[in-house]
Protein backbone atom coordinates (compact mmCIF):
# COMPACT_ATOMS: atom_id res chain seq x y z
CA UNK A 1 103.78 -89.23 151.39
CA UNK A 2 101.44 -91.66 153.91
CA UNK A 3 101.84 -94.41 151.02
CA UNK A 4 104.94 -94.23 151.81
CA UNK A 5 104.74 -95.49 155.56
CA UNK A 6 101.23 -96.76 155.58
CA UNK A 7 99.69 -100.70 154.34
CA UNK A 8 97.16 -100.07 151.51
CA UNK A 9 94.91 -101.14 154.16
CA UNK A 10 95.66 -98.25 156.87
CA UNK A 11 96.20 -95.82 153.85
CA UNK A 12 92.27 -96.14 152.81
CA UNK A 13 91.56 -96.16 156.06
CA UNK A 14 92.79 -93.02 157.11
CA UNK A 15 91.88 -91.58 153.78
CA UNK A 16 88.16 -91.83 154.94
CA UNK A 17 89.30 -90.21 158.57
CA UNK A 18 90.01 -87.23 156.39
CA UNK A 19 87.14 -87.08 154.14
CA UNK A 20 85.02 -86.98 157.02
CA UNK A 21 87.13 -84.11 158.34
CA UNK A 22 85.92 -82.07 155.37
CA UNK A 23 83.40 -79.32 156.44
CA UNK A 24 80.28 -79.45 154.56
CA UNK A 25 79.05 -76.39 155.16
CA UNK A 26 82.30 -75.16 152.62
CA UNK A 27 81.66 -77.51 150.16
CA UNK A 28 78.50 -76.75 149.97
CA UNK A 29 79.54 -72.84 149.85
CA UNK A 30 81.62 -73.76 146.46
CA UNK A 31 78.32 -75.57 145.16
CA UNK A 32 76.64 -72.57 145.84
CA UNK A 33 78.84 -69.97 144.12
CA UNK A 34 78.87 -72.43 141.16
CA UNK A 35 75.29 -72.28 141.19
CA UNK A 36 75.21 -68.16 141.42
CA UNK A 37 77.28 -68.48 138.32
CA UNK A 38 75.05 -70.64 136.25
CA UNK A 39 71.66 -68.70 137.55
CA UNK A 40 73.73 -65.48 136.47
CA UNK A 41 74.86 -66.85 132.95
CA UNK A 42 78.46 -65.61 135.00
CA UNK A 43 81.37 -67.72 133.97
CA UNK A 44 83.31 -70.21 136.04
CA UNK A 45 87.06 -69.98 135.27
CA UNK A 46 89.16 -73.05 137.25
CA UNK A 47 93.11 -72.98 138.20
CA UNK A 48 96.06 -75.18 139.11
CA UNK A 49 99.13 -76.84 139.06
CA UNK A 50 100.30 -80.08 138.74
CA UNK A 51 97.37 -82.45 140.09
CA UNK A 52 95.44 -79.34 141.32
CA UNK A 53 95.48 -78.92 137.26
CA UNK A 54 94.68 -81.83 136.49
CA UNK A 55 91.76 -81.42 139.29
CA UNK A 56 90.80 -78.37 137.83
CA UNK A 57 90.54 -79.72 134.12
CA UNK A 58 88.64 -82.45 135.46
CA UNK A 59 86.64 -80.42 137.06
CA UNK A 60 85.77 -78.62 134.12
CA UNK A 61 84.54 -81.30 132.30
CA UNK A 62 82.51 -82.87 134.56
CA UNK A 63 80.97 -79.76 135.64
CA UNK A 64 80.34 -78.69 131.69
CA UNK A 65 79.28 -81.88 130.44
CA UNK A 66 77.98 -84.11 133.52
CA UNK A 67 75.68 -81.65 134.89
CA UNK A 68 73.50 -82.31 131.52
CA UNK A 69 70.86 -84.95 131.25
CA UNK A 70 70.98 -86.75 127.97
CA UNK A 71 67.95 -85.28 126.61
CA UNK A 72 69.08 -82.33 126.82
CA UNK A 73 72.39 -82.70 124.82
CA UNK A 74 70.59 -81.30 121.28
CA UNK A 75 68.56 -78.76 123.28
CA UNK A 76 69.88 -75.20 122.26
CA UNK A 77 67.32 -73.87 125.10
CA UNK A 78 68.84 -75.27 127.49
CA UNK A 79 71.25 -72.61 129.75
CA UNK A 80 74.75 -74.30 130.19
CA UNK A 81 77.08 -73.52 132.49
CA UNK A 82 79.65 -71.51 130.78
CA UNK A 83 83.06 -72.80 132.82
CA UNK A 84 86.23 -72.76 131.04
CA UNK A 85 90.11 -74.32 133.04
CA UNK A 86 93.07 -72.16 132.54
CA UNK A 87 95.23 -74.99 132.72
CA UNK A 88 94.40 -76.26 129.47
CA UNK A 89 96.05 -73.51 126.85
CA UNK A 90 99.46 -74.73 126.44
CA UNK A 91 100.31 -72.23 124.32
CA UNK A 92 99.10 -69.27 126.20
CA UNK A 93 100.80 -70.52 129.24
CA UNK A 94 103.65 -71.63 127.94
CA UNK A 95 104.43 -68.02 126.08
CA UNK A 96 103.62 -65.70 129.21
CA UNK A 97 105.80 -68.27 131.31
CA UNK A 98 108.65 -68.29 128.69
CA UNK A 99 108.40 -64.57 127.94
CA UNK A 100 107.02 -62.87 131.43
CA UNK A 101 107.09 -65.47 133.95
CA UNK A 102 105.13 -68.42 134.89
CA UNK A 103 103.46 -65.97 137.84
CA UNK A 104 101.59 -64.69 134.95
CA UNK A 105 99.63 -67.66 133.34
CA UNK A 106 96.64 -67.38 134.66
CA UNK A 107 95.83 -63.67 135.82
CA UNK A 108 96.82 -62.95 131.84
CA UNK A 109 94.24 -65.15 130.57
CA UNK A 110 91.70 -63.87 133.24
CA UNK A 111 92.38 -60.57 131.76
CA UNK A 112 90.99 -61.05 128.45
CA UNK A 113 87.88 -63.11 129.54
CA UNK A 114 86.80 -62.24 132.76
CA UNK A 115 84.15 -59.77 134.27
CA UNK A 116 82.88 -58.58 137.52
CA UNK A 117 80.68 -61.46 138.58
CA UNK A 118 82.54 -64.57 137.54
CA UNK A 119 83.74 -66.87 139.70
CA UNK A 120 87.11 -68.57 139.64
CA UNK A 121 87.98 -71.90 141.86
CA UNK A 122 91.74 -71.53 142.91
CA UNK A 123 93.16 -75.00 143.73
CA UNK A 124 96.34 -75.19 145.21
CA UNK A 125 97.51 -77.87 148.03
CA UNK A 126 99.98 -75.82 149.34
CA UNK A 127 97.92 -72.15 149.26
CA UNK A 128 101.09 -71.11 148.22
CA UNK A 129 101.54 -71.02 144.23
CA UNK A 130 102.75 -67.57 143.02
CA UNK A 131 100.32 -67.70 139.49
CA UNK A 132 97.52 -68.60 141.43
CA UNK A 133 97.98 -65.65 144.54
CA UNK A 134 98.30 -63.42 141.29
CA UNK A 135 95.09 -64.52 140.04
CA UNK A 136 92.87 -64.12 143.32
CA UNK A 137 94.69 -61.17 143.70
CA UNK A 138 93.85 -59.32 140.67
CA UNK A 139 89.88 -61.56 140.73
CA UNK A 140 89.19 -59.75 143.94
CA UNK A 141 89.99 -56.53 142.74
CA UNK A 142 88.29 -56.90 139.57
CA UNK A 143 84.82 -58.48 140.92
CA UNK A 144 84.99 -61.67 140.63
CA UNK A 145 83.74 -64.28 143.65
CA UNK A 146 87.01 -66.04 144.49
CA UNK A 147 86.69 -69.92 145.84
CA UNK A 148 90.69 -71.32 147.22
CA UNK A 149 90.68 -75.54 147.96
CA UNK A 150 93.56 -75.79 149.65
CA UNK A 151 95.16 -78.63 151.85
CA UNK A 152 98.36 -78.32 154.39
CA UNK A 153 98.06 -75.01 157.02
CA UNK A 154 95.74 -73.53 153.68
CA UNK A 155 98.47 -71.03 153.23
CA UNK A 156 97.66 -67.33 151.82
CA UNK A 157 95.28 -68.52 149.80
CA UNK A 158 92.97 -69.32 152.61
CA UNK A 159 92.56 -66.37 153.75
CA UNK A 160 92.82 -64.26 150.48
CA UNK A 161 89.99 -66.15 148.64
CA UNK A 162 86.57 -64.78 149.66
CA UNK A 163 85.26 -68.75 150.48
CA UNK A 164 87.35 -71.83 150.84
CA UNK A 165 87.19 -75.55 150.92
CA UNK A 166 90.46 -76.50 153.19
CA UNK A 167 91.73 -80.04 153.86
CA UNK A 168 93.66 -79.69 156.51
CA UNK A 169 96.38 -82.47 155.83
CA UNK A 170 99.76 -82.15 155.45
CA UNK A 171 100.11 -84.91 152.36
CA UNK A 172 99.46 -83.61 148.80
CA UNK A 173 98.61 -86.66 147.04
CA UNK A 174 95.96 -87.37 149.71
CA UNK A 175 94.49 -83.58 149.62
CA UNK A 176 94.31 -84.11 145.71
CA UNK A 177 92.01 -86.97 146.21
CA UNK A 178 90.04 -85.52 148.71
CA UNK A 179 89.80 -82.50 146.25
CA UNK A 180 88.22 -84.30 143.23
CA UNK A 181 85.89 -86.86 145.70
CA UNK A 182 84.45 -82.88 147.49
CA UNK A 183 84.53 -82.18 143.45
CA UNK A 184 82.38 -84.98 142.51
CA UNK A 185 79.68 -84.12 144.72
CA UNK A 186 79.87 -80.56 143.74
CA UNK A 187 78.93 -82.06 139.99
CA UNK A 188 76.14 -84.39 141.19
CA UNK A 189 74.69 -81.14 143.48
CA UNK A 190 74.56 -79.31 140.46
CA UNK A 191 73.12 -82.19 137.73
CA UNK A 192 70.12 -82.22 140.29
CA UNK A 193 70.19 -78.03 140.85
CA UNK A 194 70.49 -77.40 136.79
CA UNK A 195 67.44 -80.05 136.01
CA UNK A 196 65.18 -78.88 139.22
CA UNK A 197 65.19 -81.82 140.83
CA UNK A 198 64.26 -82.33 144.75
C-alpha cells in the first residue's frame, strides 16, 4: 500500500501521476459500449469484488440514476438505461457460493438475465478473480460485449475481455480510486449523450 510509505502530500501527488497515465482512448471505449447499450435498449450488467464491488454498485447507481435530468424523473417516455450490479443479491450469491462455489456468483445470475447484445463491465484489480474469468468467459461465448478495468500487469482478464480500461499500478487501493474517478466521467459522458447535449 503507497499510504503506507508515502506523506499524504506525495500520496495525492502521485495519485494524479497515475490518473494521467490512464489512456483515454479506453475510457472512452467503455463510454462507448455503455452508450451502444442504451441506443440498443441492451442491458448493462456490472461485476466485482471487494472495492471493485463496491465500484461496480456505485457504478450502477450513478449510471441509472445520474445520467437523468430532473425533469425527466416522472417522464415514462423517456428510454433509461437498463443496468443492473451483480454484486448486490446477497442471497443469490451467497447460495451458489455456499452450495456450488463462489466461482459461480455471477455467470449464474448472468444466466437467467442476459442476452446476446448486453454488455457486462468486469472490474477486478488483480484481472485475476475466478467468478469474474467465469463470467467473461461464458459473456463471450454467449454474445455479450465484454469491458475488464483492471489495475496491476491486467492479468487474464485483459486480454480475455473484448475492450479494457487498465491502470497499470501495482497498488489496489490506488487502482480502485482511479477506477471510480475514469467511472465518474463515464456518468457525466453519458448525462450529456442520453439528453443530446453538445
Amino acid at each position: 500500500m503507497l499510504g503506507v510509505t508515502l506523506s499524504a502530500r506525495d500520496y495525492l501527488a502521485r495519485a494524479a501521476t497515475e490518473l494521467a497515465r490512464v489512456d483515454a482512448k479506453e475510457l472512452e471505449g467503455v463510454a462507448n459500449a455503455i452508450e451502444g447499450a442504451y441506443r440498443e435498449r441492451r442491458f448493462v450488467f456490472v461485476i466485482g469484488n471487494g472495492g471493485s464491488g463496491a465500484n461496480a454498485s456505485h457504478l450502477c447507481e450513478d449510471l441509472g440514476k445520474c445520467t437523468l435530468r430532473r425533469e425527466d424523473f416522472d417522464n415514462d417516455a423517456m428510454p433509461r438505461l437498463k443496468i443492473l450490479s451483480l454484486t448486490d443479491n446477497t442471497s443469490y450469491i451467497t447460495a451458489w457460493a455456499n452450495d456450488e462455489g463462489y466461482d459461480r456468483v455471477f455467470v449464474e445470475q448472468l444466466k437467467n438475465l442476459a442476452s446476446p447484445g448486453d454488455v457486462l463491465i468486469a472490474i477486478s484489480g488483480s484481472g485475476n478473480s475466478p467468478n469474474i474469468l467465469r463470467a467473461v468467459e461464458w459473456a463471450n461465448k454467449h454474445g455479450l460485449l465484454t469491458v475488464g478495468c483492471t489495475g496491476y500487469s491486467g492479468g487474464k482478464l485483459r486480454t480475455l475481455a473484448k475492450r479494457g480500461l487498465h491502470v497499470p499500478l501495482d497498488d489496489m487501493g490506488m487502482v480502485e480510486s482511479i477506477h471510480l474517478t475514469a467511472f465518474h466521467w463515464i456518468i457525466g459522458t453519458m448525462h450529456r449523450r442520453m439528453n443530446h447535449r453538445e
